[in-house]
N, C-alpha and C. Protein backbone atom coordinates (compact mmCIF):
# COMPACT_ATOMS: atom_id res chain seq x y z
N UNK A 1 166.34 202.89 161.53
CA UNK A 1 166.09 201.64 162.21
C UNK A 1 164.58 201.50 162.46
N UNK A 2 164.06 200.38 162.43
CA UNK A 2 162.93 200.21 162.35
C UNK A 2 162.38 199.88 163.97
N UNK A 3 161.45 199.21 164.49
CA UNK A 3 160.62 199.54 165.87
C UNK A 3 159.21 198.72 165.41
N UNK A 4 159.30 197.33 166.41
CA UNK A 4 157.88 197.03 166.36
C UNK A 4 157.18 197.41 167.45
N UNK A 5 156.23 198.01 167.51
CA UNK A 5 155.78 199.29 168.98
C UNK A 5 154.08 199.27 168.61
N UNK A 6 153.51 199.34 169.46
CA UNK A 6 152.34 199.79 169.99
C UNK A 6 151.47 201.79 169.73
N UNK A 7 150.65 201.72 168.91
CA UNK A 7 150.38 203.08 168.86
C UNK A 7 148.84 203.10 169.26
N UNK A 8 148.59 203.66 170.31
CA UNK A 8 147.16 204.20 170.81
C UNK A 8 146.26 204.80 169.68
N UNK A 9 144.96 203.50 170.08
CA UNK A 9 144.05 204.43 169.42
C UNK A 9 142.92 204.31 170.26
N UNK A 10 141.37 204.47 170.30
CA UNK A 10 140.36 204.40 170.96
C UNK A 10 139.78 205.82 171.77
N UNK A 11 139.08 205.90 172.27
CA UNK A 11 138.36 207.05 173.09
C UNK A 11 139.24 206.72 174.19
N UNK A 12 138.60 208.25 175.08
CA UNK A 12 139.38 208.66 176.10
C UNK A 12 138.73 207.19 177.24
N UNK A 13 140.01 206.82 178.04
CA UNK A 13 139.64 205.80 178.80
C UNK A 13 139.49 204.45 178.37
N UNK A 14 139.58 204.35 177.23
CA UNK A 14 139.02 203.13 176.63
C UNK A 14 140.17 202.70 175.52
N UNK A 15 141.07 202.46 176.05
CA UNK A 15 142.39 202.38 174.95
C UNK A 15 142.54 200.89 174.72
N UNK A 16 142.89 201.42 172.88
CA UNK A 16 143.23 200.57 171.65
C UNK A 16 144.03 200.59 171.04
N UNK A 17 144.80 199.35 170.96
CA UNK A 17 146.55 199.57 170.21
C UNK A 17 146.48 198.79 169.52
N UNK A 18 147.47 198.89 168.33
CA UNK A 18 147.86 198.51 167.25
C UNK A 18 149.40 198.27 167.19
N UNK A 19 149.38 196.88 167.16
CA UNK A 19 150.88 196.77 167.07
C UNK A 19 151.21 197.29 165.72
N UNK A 20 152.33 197.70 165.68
CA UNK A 20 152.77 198.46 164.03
C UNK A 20 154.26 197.82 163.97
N UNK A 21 154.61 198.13 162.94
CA UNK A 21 155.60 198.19 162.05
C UNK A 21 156.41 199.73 162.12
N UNK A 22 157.36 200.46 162.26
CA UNK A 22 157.62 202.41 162.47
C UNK A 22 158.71 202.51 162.08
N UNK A 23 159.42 203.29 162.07
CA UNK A 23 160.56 204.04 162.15
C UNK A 23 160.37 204.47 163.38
N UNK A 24 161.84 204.09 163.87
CA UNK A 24 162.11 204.64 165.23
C UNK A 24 161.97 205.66 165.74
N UNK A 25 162.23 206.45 165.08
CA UNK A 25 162.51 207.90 165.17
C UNK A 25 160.61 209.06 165.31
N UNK A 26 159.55 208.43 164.31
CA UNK A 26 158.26 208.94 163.92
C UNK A 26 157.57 208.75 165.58
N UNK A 27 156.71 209.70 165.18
CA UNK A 27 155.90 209.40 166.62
C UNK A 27 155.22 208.51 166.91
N UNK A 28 154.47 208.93 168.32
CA UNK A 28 153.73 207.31 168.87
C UNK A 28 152.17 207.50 168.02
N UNK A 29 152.19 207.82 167.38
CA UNK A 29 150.71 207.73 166.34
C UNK A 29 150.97 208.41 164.77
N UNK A 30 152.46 208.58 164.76
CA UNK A 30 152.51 209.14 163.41
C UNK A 30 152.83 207.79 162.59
N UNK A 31 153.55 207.69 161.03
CA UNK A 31 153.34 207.17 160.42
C UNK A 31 153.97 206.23 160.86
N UNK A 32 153.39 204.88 159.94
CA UNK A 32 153.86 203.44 160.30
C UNK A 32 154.07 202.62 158.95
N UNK A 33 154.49 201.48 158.70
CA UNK A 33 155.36 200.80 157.51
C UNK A 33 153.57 199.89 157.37
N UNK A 34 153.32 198.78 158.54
CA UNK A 34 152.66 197.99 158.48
C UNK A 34 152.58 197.58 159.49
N UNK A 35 150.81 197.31 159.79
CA UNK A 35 150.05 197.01 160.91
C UNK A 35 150.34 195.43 161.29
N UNK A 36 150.63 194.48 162.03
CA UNK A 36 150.58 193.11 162.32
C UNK A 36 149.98 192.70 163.46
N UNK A 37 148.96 193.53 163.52
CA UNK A 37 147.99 192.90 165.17
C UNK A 37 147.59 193.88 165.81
N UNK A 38 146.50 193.59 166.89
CA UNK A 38 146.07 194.63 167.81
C UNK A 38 146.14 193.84 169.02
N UNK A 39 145.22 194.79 170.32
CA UNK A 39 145.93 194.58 171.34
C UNK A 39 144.71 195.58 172.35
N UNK A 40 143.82 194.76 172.70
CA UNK A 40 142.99 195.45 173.55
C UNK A 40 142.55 195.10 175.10
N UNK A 41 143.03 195.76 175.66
CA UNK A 41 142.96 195.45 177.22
C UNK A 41 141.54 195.67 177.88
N UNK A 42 141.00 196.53 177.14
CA UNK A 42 139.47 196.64 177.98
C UNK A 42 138.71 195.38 178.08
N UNK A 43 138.50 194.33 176.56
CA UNK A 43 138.05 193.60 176.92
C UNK A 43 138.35 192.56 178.32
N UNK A 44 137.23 191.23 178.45
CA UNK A 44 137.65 190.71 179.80
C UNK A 44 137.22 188.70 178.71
N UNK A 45 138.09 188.54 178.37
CA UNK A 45 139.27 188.32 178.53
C UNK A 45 140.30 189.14 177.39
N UNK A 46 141.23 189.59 177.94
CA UNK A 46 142.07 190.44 176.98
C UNK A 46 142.16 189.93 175.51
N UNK A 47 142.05 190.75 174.36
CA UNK A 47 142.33 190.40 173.24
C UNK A 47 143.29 190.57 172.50
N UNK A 48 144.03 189.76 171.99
CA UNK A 48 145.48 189.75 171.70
C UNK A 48 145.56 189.32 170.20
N UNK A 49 145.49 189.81 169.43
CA UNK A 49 145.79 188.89 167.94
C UNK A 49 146.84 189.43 167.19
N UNK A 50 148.46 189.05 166.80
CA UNK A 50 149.18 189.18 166.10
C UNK A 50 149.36 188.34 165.15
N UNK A 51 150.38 188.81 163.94
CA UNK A 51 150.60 187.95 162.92
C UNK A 51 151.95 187.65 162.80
N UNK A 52 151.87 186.54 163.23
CA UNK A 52 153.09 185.88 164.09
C UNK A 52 154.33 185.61 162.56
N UNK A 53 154.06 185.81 161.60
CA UNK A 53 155.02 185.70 160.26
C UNK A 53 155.27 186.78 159.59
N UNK A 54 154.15 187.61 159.84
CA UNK A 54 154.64 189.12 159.33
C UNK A 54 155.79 189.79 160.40
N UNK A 55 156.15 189.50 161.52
CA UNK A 55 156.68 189.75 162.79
C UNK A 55 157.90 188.94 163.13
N UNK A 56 157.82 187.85 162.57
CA UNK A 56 159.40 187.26 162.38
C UNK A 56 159.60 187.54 161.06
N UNK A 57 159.23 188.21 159.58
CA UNK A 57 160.08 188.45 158.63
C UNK A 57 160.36 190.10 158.77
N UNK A 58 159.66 190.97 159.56
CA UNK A 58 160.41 191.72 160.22
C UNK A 58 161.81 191.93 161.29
N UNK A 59 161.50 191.01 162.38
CA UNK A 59 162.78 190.98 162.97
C UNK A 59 163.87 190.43 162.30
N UNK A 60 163.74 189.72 161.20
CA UNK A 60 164.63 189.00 160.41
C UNK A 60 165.39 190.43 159.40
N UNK A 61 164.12 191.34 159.07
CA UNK A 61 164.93 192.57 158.43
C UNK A 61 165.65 193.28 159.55
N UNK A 62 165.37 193.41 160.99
CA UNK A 62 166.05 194.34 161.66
C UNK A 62 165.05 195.02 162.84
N UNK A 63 164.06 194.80 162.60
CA UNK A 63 163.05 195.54 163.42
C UNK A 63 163.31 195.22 164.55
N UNK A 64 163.66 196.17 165.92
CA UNK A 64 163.49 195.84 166.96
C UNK A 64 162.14 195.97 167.47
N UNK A 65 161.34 194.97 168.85
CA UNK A 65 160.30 195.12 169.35
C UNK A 65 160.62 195.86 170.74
N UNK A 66 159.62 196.61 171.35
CA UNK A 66 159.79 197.38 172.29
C UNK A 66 159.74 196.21 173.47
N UNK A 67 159.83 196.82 174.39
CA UNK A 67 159.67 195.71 175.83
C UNK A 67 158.30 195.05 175.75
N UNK A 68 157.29 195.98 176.30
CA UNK A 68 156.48 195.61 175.75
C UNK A 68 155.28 194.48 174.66
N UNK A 69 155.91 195.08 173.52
CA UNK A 69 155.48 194.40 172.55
C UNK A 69 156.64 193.04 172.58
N UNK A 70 157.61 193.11 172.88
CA UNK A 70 158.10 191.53 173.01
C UNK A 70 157.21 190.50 174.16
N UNK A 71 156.98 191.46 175.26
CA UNK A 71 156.02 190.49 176.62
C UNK A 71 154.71 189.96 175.46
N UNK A 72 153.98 190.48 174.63
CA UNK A 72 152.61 190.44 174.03
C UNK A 72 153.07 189.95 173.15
N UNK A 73 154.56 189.55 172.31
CA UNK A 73 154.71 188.32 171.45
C UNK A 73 154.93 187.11 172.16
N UNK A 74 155.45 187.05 173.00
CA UNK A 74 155.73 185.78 174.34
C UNK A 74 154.01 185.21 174.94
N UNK A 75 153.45 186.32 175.54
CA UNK A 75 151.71 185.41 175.59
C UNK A 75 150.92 184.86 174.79
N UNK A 76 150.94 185.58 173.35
CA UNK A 76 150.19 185.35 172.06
C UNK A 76 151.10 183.57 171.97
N UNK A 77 152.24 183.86 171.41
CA UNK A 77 152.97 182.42 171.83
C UNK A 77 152.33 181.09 172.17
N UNK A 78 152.67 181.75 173.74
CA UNK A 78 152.16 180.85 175.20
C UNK A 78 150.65 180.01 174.79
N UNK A 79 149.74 181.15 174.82
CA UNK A 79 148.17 180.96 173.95
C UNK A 79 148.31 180.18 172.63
N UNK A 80 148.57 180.34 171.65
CA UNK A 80 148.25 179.77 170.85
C UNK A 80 148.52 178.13 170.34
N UNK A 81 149.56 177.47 171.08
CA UNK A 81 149.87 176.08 171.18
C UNK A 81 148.62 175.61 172.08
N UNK A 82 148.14 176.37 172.50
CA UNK A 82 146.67 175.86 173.58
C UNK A 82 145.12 175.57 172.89
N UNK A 83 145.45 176.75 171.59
CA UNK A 83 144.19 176.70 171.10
C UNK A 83 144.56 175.47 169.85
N UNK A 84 145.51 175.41 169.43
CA UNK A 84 145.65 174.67 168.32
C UNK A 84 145.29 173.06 168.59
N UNK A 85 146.19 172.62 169.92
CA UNK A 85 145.33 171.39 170.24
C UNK A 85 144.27 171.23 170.99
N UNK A 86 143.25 172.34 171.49
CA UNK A 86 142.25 172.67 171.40
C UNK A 86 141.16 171.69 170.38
N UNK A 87 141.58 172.55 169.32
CA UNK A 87 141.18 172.33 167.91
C UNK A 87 141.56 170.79 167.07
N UNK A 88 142.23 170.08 167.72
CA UNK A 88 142.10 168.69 167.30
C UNK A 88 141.53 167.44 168.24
């Protein structure tokens, strides 16, 4: 079963995630299928960028998202209908 999940990367204190693509089962930094976004909290204002189609033709294969990473598909969401008419 597959797992859309969050794997730490960055220096000590200064943490950087990568939303991934996994096998459920692999660890929290071992191997992954495919990357669809990151996810960095240090900055101010938080930086959030997923790929919102690579991530529904995953859940469409089966991939579950962690708690988590479902809250950070729901804001990315929220955000991006804001920037789009923004932009017109």
């Amino acid at each position: 079963m597959l797992a859309i999940r969050l794997t730490r990367q960055g220096a000590k204190k200064k943490p950087f995630y990568r939303v991934i693509v996994a096998e459920k089962r692999s660890k929290r930094d071992g191997k992954f299928v495919e990357i669809v976004g990151y996810y960095n909290p240090c900055r101010e204002p938080v930086e959030l960028k997923l790929d919102h189609d690579r991530i529904s033709y995953w859940l469409k294969c089966g991939a579950q998202p962690t708690d988590t990473v479902r809250s950070l598909i729901r804001k990315s969401e929220q955000q991006q209908p804001a920037v789009s008419e923004a932009g017109n």
